[in-house]
PDB file of N, CA and C in Angstrom:
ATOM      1  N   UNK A   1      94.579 157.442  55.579  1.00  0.00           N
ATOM      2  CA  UNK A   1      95.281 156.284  56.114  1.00  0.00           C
ATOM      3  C   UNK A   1      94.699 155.953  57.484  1.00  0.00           C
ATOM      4  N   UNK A   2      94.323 154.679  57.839  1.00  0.00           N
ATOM      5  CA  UNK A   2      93.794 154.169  59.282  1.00  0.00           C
ATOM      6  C   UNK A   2      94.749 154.505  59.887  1.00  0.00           C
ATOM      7  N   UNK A   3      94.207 154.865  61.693  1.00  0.00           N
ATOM      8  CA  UNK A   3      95.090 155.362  62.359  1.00  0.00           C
ATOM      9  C   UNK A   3      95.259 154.245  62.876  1.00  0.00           C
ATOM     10  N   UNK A   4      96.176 153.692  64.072  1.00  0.00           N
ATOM     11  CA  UNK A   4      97.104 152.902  64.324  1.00  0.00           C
ATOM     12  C   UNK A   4      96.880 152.865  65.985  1.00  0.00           C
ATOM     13  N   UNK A   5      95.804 151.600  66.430  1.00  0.00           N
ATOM     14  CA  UNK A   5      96.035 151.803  67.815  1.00  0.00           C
ATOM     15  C   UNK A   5      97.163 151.254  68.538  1.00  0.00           C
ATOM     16  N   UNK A   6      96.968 151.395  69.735  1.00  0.00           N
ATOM     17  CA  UNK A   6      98.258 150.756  70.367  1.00  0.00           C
ATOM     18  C   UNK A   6      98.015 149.363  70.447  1.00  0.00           C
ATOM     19  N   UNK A   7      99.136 148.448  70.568  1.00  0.00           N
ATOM     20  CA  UNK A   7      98.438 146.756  70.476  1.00  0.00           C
ATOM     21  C   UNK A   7      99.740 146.479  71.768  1.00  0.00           C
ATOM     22  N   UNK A   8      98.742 145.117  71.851  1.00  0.00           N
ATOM     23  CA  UNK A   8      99.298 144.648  73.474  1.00  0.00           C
ATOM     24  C   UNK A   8      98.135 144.111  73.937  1.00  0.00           C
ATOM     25  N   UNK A   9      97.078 144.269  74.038  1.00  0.00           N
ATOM     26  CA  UNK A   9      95.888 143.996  74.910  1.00  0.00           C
ATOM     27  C   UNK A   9      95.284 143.031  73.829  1.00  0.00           C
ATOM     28  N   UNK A  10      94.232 142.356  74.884  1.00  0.00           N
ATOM     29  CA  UNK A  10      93.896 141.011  73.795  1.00  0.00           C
ATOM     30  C   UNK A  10      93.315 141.494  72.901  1.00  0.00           C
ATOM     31  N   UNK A  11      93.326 141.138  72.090  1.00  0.00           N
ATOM     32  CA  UNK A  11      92.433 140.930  70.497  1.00  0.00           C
ATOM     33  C   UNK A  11      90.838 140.704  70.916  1.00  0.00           C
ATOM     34  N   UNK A  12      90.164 141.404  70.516  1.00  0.00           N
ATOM     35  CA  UNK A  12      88.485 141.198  69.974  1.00  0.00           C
ATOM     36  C   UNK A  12      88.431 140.500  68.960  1.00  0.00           C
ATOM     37  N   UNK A  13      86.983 139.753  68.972  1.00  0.00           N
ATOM     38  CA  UNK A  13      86.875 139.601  67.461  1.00  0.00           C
ATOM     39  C   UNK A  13      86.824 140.559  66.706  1.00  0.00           C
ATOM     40  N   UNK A  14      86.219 141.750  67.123  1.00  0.00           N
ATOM     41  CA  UNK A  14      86.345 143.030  65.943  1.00  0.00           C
ATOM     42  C   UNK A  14      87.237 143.625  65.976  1.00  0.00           C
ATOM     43  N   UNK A  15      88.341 143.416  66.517  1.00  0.00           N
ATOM     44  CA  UNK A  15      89.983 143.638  66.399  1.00  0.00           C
ATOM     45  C   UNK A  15      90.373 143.801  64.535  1.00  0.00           C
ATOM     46  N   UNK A  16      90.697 144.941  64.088  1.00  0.00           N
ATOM     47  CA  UNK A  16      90.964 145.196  62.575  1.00  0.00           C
ATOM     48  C   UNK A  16      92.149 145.255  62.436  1.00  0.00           C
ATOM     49  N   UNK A  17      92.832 143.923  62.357  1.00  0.00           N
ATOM     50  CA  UNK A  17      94.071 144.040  61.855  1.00  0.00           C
ATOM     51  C   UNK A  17      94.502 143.871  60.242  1.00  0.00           C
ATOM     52  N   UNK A  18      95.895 144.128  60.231  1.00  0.00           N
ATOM     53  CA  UNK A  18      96.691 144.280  58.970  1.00  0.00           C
ATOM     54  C   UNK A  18      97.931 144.110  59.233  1.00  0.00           C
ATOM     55  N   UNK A  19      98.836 143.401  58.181  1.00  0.00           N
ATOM     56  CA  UNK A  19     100.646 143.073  58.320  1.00  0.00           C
ATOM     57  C   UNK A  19     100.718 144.555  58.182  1.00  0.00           C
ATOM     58  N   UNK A  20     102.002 144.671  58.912  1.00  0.00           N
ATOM     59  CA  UNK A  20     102.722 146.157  58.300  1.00  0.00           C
ATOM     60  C   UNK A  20     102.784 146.270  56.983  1.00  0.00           C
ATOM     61  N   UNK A  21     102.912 147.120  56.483  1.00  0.00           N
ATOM     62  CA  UNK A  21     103.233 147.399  55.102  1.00  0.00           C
ATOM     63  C   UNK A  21     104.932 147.945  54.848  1.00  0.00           C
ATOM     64  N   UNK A  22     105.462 147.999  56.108  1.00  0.00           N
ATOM     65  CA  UNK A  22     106.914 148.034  55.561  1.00  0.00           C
ATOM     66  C   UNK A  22     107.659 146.505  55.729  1.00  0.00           C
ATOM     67  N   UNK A  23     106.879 145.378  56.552  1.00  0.00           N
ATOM     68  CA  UNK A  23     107.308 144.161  56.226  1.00  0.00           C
ATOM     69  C   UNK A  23     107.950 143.717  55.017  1.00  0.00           C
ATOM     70  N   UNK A  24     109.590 143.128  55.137  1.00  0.00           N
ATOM     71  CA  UNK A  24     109.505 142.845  53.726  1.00  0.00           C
ATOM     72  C   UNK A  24     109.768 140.999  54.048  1.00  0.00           C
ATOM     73  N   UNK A  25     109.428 140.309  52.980  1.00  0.00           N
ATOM     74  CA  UNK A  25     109.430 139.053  52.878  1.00  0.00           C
ATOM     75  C   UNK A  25     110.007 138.413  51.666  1.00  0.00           C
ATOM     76  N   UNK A  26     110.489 136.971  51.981  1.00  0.00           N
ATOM     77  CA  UNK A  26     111.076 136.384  50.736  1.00  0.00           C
ATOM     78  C   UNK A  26     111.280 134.902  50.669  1.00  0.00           C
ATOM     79  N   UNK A  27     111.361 134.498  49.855  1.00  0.00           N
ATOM     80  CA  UNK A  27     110.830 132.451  49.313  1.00  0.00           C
ATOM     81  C   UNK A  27     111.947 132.128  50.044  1.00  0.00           C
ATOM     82  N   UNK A  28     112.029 131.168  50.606  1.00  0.00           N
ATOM     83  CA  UNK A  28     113.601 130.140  50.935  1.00  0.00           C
ATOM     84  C   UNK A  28     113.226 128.632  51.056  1.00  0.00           C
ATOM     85  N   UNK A  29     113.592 127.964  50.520  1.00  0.00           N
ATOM     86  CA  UNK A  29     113.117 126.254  50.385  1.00  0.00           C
ATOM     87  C   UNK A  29     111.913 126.195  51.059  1.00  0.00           C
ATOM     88  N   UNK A  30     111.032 126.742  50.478  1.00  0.00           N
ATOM     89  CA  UNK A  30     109.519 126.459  50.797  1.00  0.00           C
ATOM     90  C   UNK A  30     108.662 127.048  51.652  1.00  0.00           C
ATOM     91  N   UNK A  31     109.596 128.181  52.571  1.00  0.00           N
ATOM     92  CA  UNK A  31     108.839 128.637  53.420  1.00  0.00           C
ATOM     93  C   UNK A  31     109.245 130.112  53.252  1.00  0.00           C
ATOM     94  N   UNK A  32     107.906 130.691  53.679  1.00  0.00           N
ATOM     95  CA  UNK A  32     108.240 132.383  53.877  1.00  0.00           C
ATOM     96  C   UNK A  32     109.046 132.817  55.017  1.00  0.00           C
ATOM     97  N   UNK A  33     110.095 133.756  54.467  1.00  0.00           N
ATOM     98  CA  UNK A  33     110.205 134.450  55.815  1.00  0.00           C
ATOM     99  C   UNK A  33     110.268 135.709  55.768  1.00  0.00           C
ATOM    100  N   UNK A  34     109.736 136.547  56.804  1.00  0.00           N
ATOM    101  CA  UNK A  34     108.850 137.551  56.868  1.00  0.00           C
ATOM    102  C   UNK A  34     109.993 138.364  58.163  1.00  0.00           C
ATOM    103  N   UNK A  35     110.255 139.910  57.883  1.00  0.00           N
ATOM    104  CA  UNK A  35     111.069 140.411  58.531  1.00  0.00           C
ATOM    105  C   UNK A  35     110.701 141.723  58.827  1.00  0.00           C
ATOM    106  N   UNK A  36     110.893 142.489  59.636  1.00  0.00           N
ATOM    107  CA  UNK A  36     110.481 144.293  60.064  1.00  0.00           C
ATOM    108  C   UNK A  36     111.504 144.612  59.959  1.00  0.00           C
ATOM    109  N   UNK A  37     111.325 145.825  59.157  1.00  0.00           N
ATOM    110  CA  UNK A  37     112.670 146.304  58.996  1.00  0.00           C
ATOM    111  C   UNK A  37     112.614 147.422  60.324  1.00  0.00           C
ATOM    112  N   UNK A  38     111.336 148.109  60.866  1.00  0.00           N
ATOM    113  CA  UNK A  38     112.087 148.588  62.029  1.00  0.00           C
ATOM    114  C   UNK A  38     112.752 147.822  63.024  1.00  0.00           C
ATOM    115  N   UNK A  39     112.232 146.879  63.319  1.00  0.00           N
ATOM    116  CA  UNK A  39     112.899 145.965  64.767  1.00  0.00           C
ATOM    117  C   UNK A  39     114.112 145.062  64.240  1.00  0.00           C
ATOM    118  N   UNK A  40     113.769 144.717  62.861  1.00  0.00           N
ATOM    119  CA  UNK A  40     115.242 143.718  62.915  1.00  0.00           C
ATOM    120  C   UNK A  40     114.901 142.580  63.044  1.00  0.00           C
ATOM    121  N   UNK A  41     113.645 142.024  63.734  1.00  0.00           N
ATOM    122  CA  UNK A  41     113.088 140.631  63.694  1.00  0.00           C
ATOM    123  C   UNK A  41     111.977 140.040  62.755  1.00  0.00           C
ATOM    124  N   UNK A  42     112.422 138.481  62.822  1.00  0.00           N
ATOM    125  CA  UNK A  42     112.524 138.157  61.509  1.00  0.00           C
ATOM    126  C   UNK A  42     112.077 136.520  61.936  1.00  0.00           C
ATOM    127  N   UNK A  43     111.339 135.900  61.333  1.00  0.00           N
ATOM    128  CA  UNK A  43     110.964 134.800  61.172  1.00  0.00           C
ATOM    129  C   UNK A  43     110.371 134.190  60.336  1.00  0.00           C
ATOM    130  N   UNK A  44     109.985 132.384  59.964  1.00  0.00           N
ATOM    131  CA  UNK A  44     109.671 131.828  59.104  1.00  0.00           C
ATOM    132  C   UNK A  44     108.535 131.486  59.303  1.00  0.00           C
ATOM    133  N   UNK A  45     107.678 131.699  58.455  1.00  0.00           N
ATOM    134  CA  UNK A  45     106.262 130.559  57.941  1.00  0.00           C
ATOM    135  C   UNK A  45     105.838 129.997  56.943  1.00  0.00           C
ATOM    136  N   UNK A  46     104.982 128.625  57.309  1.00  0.00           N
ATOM    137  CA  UNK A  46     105.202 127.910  55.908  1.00  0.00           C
ATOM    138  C   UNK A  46     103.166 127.144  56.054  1.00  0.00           C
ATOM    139  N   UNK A  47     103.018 127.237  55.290  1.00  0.00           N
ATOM    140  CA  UNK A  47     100.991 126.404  55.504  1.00  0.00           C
ATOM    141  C   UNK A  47     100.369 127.282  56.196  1.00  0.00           C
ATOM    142  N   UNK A  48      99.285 126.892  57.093  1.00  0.00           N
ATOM    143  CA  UNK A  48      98.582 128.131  58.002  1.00  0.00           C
ATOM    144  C   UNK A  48      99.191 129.522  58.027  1.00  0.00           C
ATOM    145  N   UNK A  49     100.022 129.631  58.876  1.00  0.00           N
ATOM    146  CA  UNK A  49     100.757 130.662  59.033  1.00  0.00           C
ATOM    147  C   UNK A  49     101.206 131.382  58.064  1.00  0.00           C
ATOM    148  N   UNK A  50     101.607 131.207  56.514  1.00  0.00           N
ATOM    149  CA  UNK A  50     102.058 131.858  55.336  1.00  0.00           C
ATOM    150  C   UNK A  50     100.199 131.839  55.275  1.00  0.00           C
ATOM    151  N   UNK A  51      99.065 131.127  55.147  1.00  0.00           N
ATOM    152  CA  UNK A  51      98.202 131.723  54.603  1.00  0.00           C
ATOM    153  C   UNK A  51      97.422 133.159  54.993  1.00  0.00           C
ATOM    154  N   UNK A  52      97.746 133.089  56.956  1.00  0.00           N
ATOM    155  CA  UNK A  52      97.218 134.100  57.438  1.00  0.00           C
ATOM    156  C   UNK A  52      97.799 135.458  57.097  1.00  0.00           C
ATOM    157  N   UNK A  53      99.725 135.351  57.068  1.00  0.00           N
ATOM    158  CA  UNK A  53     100.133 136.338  56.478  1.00  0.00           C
ATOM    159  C   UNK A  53      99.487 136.816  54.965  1.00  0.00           C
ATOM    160  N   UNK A  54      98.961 135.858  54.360  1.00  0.00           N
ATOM    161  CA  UNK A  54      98.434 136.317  52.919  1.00  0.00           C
ATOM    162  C   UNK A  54      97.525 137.043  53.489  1.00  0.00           C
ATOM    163  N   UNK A  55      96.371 136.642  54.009  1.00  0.00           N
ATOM    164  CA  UNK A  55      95.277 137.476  54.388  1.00  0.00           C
ATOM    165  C   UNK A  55      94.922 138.726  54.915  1.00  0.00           C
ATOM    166  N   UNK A  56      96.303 138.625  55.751  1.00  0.00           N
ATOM    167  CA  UNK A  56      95.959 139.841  56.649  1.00  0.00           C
ATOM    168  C   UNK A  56      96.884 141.065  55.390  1.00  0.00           C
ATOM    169  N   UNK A  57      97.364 140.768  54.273  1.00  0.00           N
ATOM    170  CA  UNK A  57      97.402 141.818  52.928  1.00  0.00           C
ATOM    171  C   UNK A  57      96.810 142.854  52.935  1.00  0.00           C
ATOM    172  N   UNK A  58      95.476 142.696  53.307  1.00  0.00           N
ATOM    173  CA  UNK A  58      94.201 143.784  53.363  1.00  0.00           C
ATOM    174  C   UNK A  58      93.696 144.156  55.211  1.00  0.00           C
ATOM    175  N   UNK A  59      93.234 144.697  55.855  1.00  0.00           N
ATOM    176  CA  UNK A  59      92.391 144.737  56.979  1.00  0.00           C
ATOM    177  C   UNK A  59      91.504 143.409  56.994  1.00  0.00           C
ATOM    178  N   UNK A  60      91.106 142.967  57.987  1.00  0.00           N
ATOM    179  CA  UNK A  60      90.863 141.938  58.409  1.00  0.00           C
ATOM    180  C   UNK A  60      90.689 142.220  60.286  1.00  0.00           C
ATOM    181  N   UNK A  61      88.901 141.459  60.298  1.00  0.00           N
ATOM    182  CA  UNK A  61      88.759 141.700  62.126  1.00  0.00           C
ATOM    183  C   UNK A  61      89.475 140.460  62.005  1.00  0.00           C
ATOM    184  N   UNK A  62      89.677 139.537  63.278  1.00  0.00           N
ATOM    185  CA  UNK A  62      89.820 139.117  63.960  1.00  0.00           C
ATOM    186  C   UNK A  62      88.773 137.678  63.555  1.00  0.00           C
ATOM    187  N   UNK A  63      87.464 138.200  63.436  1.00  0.00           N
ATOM    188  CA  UNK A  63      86.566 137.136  63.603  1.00  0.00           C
ATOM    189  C   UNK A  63      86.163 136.886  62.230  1.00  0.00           C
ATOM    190  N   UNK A  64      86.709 137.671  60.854  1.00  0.00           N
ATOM    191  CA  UNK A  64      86.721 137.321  59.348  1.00  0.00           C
ATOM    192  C   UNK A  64      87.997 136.371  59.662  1.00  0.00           C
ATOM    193  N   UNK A  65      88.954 136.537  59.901  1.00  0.00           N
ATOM    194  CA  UNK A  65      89.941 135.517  59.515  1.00  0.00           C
ATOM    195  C   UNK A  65      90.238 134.561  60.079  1.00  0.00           C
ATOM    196  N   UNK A  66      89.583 134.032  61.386  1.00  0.00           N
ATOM    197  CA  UNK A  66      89.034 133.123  61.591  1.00  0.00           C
ATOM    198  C   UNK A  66      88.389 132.231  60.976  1.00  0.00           C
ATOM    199  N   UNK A  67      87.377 132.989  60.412  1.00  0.00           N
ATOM    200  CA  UNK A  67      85.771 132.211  59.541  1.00  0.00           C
ATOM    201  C   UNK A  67      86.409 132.112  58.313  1.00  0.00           C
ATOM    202  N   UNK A  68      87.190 132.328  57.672  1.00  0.00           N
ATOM    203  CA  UNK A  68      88.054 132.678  56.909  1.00  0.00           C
ATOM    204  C   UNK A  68      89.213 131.017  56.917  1.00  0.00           C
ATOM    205  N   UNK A  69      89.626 130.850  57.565  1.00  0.00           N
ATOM    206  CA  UNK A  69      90.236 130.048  57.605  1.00  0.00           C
ATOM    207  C   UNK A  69      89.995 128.708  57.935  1.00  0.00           C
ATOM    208  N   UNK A  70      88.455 129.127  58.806  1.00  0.00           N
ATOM    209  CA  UNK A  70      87.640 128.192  59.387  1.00  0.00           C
ATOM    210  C   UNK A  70      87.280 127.089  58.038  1.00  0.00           C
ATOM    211  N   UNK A  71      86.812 127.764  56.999  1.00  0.00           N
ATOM    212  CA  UNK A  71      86.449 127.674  56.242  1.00  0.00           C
ATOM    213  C   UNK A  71      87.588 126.580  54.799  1.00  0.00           C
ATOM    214  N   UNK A  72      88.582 127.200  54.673  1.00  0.00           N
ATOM    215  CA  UNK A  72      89.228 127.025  54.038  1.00  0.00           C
ATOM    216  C   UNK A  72      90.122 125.429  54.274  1.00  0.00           C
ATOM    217  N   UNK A  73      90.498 125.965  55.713  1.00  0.00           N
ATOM    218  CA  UNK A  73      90.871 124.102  56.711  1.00  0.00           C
ATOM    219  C   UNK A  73      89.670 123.621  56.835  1.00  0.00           C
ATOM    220  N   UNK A  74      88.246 123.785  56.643  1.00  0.00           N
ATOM    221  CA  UNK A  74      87.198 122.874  57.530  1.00  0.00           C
ATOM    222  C   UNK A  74      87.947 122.050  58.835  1.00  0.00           C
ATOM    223  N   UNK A  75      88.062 123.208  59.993  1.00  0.00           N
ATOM    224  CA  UNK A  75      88.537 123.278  61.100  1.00  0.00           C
ATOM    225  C   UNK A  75      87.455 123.933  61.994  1.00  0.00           C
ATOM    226  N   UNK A  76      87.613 123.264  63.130  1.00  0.00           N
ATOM    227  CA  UNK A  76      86.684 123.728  64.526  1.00  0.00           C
ATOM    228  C   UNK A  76      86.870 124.694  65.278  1.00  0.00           C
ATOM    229  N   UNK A  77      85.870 126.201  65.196  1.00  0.00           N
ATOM    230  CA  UNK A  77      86.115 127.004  65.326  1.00  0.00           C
ATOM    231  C   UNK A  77      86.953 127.349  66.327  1.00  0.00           C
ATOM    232  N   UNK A  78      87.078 126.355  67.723  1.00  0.00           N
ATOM    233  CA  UNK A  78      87.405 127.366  68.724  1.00  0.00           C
ATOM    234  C   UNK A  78      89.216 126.950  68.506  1.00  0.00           C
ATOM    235  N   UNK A  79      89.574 125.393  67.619  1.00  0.00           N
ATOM    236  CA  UNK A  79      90.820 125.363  67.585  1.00  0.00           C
ATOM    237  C   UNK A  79      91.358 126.457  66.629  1.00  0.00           C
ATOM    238  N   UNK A  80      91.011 126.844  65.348  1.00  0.00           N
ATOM    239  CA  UNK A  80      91.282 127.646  64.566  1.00  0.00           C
ATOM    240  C   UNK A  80      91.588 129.194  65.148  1.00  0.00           C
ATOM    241  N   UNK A  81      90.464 129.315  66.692  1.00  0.00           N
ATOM    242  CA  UNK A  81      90.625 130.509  67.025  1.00  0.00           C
ATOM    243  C   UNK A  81      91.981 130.776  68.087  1.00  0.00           C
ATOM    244  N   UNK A  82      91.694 129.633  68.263  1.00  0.00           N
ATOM    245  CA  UNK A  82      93.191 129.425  69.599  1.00  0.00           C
ATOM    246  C   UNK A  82      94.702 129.350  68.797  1.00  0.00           C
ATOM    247  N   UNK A  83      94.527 128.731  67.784  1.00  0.00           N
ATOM    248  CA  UNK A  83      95.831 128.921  67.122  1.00  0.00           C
ATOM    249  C   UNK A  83      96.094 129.901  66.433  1.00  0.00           C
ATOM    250  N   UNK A  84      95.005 131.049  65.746  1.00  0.00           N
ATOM    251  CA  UNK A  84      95.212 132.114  64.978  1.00  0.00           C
ATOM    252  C   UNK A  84      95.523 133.371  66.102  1.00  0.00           C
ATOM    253  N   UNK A  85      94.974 132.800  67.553  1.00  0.00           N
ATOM    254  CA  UNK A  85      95.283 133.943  68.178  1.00  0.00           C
ATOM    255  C   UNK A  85      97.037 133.932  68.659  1.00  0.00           C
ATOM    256  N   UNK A  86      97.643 132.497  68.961  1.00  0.00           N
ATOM    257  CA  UNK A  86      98.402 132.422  68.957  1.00  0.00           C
ATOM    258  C   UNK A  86      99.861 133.162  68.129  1.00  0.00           C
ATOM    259  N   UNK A  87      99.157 132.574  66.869  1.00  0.00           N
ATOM    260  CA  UNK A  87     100.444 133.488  65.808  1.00  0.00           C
ATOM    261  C   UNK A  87     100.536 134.902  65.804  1.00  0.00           C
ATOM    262  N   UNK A  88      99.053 135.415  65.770  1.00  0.00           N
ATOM    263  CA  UNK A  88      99.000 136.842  65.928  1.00  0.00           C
ATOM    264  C   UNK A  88      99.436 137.410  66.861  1.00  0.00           C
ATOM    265  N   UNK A  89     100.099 136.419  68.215  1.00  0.00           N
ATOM    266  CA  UNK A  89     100.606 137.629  69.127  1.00  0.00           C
ATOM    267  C   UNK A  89     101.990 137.312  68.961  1.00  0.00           C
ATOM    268  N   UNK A  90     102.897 136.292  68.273  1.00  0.00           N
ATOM    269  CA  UNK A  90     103.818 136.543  67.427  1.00  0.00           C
ATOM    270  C   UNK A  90     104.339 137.647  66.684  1.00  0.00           C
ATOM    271  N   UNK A  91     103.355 137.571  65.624  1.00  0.00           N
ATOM    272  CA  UNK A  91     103.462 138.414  65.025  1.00  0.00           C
ATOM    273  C   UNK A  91     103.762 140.000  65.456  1.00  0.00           C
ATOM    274  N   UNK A  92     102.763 140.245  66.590  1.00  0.00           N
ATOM    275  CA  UNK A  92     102.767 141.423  67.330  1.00  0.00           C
ATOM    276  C   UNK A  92     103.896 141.619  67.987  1.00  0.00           C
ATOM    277  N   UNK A  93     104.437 140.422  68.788  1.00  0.00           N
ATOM    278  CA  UNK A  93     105.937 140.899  69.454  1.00  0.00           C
ATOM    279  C   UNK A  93     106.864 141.323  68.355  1.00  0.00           C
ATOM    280  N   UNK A  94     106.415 140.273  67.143  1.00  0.00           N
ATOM    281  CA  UNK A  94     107.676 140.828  66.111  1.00  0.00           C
ATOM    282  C   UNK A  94     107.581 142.240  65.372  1.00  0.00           C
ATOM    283  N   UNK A  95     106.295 142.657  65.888  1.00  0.00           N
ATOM    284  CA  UNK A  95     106.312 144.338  65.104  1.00  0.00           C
ATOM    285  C   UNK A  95     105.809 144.097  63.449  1.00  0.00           C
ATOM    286  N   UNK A  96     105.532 142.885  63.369  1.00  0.00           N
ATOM    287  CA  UNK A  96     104.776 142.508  61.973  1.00  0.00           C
ATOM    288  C   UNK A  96     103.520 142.836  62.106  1.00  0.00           C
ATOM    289  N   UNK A  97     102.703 143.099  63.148  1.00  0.00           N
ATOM    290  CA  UNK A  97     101.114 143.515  62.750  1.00  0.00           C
ATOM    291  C   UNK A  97     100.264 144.689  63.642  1.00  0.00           C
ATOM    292  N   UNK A  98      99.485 145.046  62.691  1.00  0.00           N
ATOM    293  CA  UNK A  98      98.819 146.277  63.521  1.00  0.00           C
ATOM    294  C   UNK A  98      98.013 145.854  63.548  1.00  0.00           C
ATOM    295  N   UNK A  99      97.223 146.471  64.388  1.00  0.00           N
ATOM    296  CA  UNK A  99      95.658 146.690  64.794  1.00  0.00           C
ATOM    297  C   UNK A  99      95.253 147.941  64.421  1.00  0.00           C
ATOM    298  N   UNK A 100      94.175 148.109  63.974  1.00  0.00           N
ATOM    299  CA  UNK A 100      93.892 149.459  63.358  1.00  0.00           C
ATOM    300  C   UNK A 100      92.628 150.193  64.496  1.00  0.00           C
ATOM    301  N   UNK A 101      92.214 150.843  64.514  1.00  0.00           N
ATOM    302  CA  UNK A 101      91.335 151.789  64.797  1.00  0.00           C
ATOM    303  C   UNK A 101      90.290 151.795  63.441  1.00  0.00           C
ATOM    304  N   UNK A 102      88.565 151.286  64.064  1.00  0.00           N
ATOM    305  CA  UNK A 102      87.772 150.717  62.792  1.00  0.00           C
ATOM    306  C   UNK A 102      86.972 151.755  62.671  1.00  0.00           C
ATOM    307  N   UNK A 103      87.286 152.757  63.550  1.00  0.00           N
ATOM    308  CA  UNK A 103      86.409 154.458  63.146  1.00  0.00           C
ATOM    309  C   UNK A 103      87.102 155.100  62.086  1.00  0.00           C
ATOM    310  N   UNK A 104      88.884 154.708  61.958  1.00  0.00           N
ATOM    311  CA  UNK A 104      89.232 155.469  60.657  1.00  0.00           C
ATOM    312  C   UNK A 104      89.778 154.955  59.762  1.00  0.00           C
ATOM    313  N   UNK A 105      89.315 153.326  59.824  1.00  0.00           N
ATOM    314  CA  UNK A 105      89.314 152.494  58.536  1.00  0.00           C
ATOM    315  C   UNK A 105      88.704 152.786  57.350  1.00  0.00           C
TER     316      UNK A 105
END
């Protein structure tokens, strides 16, 4: 199992993240919402944001899911990067995502 660095500090592009895997989530008129069961917090996403949660399913740097999405919106890299960094530190306050350590990925 990848070990688990500490997160807080900015993101690299070779930043290897992943959703928790005890996240649980569920449909409600169209949008996901996505909850930690350690913290208790809990929020909705629906387009971009439900796709990145798809992605980050597996490990994922930083600069794949970008290009990744870059790709998918035919969107300009540095907006795609400014808004993906955005959610991801969402995500991070909410205890929805790790960063892994890519020596024991």
């Amino acid at each position: 199992m990848p070990e688990l660095r500490t997160t807080g500090a900015s993101l690299a592009p070779e930043s290897l993240l992943r959703r928790v895997p005890s996240a649980l989530e569920a449909e409600l008129d169209g949008e996901l919402l996505i909850a930690s069961v350690e913290t208790g917090n809990y929020f909705g996403v629906s387009n971009c944001g439900r796709r990145i949660w798809e992605l980050l399913a597996t490990p994922l740097t930083l600069e794949e899911l970008c290009e990744k999405l870059g790709a998918e919106y035919d969107a300009d890299s540095a907006l795609v990067r400014r808004d993906v960094l955005e959610f991801l530190s969402d995500l991070m306050r909410h205890g929805l995502l790790q960063e892994l350590d890519p020596q024991s990925a």
